[in-house]
N, C-alpha and C. Protein backbone atom coordinates (compact mmCIF):
# COMPACT_ATOMS: atom_id res chain seq x y z
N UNK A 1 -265.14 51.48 -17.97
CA UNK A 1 -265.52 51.89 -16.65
C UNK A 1 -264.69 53.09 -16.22
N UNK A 2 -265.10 53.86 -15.30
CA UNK A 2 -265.01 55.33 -14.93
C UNK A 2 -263.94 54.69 -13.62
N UNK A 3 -262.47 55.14 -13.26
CA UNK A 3 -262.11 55.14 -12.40
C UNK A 3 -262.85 55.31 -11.18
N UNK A 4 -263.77 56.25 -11.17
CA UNK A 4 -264.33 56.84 -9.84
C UNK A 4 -265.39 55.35 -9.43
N UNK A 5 -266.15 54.57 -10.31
CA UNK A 5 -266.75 53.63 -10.05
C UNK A 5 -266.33 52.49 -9.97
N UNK A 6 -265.18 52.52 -10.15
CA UNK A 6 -264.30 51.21 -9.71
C UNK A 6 -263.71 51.21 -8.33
N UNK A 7 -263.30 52.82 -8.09
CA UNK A 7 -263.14 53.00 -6.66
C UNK A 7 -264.21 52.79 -5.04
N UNK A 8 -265.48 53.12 -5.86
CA UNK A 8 -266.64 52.88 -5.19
C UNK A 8 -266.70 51.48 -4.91
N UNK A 9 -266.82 50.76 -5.49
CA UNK A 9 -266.74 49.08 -5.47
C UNK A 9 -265.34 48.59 -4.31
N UNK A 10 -264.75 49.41 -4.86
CA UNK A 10 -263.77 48.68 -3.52
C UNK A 10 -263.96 49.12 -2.66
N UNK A 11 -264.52 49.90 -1.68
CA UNK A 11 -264.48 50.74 -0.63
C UNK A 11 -264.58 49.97 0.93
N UNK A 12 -265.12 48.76 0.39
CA UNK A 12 -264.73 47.94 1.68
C UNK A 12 -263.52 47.22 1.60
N UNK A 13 -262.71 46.97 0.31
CA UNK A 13 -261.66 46.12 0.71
C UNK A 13 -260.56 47.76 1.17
N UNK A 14 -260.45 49.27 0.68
CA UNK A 14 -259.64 49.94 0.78
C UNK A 14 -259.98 50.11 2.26
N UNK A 15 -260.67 50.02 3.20
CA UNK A 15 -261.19 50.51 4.11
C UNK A 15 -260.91 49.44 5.01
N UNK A 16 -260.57 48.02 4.40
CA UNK A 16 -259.95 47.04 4.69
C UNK A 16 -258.36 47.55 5.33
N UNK A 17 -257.67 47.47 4.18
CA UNK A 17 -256.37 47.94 3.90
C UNK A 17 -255.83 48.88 4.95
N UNK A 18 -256.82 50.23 4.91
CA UNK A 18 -256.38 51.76 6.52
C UNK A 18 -256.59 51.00 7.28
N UNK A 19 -257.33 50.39 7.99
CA UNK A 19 -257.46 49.48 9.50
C UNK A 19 -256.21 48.53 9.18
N UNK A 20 -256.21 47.54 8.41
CA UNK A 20 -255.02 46.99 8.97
C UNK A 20 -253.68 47.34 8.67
N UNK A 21 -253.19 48.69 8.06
CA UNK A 21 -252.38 49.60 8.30
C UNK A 21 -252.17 50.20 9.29
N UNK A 22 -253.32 50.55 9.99
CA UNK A 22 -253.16 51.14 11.38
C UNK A 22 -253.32 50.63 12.72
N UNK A 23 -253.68 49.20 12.46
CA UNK A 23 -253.32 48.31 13.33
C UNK A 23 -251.93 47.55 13.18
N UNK A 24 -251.24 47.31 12.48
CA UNK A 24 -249.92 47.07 12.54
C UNK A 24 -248.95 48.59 13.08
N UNK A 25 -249.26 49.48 12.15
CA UNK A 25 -248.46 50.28 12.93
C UNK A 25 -248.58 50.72 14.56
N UNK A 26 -249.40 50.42 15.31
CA UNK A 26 -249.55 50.05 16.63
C UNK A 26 -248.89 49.32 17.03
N UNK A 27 -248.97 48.39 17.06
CA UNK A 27 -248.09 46.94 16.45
C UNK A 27 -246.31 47.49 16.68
N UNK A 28 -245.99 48.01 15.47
CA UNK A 28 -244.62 48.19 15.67
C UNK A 28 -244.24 49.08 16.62
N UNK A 29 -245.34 50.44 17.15
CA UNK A 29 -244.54 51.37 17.97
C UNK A 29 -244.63 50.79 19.30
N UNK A 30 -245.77 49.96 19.87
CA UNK A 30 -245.57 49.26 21.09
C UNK A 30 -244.39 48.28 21.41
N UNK A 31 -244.26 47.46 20.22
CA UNK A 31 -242.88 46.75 19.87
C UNK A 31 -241.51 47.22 19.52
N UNK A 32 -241.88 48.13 19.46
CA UNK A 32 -240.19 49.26 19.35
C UNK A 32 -239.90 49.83 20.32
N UNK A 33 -241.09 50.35 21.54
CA UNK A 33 -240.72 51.19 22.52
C UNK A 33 -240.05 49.65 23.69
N UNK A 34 -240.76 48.48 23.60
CA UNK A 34 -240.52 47.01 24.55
C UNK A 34 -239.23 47.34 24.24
N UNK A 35 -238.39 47.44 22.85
CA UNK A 35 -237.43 46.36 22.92
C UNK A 35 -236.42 47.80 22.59
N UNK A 36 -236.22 48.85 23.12
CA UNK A 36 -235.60 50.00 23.96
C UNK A 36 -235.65 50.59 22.35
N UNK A 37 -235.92 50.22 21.12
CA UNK A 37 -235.35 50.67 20.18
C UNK A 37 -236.54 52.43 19.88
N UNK A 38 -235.83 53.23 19.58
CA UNK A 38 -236.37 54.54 18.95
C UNK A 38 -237.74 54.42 17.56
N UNK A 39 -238.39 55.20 17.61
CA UNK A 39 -239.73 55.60 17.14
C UNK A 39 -239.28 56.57 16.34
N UNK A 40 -239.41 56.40 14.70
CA UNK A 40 -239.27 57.25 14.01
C UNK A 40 -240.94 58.02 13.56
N UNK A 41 -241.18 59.24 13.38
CA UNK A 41 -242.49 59.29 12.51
C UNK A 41 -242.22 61.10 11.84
N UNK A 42 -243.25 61.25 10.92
CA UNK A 42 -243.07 62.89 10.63
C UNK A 42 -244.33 63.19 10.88
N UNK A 43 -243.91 64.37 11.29
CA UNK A 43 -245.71 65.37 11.90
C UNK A 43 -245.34 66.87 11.10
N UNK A 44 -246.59 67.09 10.30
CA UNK A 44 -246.17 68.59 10.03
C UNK A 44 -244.76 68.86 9.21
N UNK A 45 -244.64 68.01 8.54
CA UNK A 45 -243.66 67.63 7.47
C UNK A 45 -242.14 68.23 8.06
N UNK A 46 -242.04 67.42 9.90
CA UNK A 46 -240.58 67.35 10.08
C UNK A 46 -240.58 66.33 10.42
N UNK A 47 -239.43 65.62 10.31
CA UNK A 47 -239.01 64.12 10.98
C UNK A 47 -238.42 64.29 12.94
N UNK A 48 -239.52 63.25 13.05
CA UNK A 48 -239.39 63.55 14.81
C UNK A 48 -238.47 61.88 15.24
N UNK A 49 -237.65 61.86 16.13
CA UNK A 49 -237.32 60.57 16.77
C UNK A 49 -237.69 60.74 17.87
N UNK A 50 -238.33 59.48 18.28
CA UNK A 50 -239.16 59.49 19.97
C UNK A 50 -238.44 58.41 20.52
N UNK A 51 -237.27 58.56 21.94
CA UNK A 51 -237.43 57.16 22.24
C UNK A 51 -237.95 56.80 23.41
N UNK A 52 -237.53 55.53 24.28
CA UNK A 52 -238.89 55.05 25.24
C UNK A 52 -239.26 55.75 26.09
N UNK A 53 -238.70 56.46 26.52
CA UNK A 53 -238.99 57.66 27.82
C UNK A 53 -239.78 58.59 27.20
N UNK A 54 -240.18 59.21 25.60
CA UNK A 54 -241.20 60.01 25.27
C UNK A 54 -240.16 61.54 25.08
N UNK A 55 -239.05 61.30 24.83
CA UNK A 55 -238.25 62.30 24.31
C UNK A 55 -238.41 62.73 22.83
N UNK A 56 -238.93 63.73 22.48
CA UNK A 56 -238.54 63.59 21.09
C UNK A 56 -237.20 64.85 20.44
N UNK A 57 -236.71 64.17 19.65
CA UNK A 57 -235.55 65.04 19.14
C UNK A 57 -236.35 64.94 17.80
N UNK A 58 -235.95 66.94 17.14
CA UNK A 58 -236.26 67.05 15.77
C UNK A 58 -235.29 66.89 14.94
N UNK A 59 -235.99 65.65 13.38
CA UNK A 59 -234.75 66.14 12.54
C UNK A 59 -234.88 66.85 11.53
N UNK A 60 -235.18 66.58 10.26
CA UNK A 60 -235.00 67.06 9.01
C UNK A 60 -236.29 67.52 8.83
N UNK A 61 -236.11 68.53 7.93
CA UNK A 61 -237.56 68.72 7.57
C UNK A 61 -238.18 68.19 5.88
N UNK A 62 -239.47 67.86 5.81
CA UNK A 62 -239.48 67.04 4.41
C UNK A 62 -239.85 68.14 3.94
N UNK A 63 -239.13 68.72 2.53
CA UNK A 63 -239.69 68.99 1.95
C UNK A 63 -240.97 68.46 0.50
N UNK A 64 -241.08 68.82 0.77
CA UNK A 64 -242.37 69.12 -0.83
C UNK A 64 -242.21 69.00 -2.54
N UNK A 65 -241.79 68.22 -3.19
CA UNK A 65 -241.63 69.12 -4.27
C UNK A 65 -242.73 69.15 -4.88
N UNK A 66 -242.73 70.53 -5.58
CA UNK A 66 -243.66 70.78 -6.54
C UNK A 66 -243.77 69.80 -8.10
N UNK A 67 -245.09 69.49 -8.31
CA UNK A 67 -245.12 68.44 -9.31
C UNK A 67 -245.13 69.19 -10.20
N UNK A 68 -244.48 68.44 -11.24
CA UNK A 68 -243.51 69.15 -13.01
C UNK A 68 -244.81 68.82 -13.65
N UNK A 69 -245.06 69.84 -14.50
CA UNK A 69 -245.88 70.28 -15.09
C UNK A 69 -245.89 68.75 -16.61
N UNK A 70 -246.99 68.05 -16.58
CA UNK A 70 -246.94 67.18 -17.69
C UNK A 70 -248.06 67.64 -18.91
N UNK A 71 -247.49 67.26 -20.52
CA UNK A 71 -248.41 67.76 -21.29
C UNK A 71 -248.64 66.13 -21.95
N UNK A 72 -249.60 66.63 -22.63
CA UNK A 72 -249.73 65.20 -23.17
C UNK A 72 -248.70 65.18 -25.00
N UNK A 73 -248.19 63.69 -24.60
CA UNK A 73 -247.27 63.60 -25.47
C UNK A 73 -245.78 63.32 -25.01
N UNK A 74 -245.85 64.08 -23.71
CA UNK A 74 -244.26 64.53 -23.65
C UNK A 74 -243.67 63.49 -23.18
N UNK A 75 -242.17 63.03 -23.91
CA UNK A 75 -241.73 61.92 -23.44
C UNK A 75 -240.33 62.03 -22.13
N UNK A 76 -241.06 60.54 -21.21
CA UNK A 76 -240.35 60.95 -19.90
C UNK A 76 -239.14 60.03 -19.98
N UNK A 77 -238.36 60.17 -19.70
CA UNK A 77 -237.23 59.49 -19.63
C UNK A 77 -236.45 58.85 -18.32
N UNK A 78 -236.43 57.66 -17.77
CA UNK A 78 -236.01 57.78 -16.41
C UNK A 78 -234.55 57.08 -16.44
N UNK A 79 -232.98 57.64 -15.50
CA UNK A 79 -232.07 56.94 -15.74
C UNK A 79 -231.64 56.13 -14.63
């Protein structure tokens, strides 16, 4: 079987999965702002802290890395 048609077949349980991903994370930022604690998230690949008053301070910025070029064969080594 073809990856791509195995993906098709799931499309209601993955579609499952984003909704209740994004219903929990609701979940925690309503429950983080109750209980005075700070809101982490990244927008636009910087890290923002929000806390309950709707302040946000910027932090770091994420970078990117560029993905290493793989050939077939080549052996990876991890330490």
């Amino acid at each position: 079987m073809k990856p791509s048609k195995l993906f098709r077949n799931d499309v209601k349980q993955t579609r499952s999965l984003v909704d209740a991903g994004i219903t929990s994370a609701k979940n925690a930022i309503r429950q983080s702002k109750a209980l005075d604690l700070p809101v982490t998230y990244i927008k636009n690949d910087i890290i923002y802290v929000e806390d309950k008053s709707g302040v946000k301070q910027q932090g770091t910025i994420v970078r990117k890395e560029q993905p290493k070029n793989l050939i077939k064969g080549m052996i990876l080594r991890a330490k």
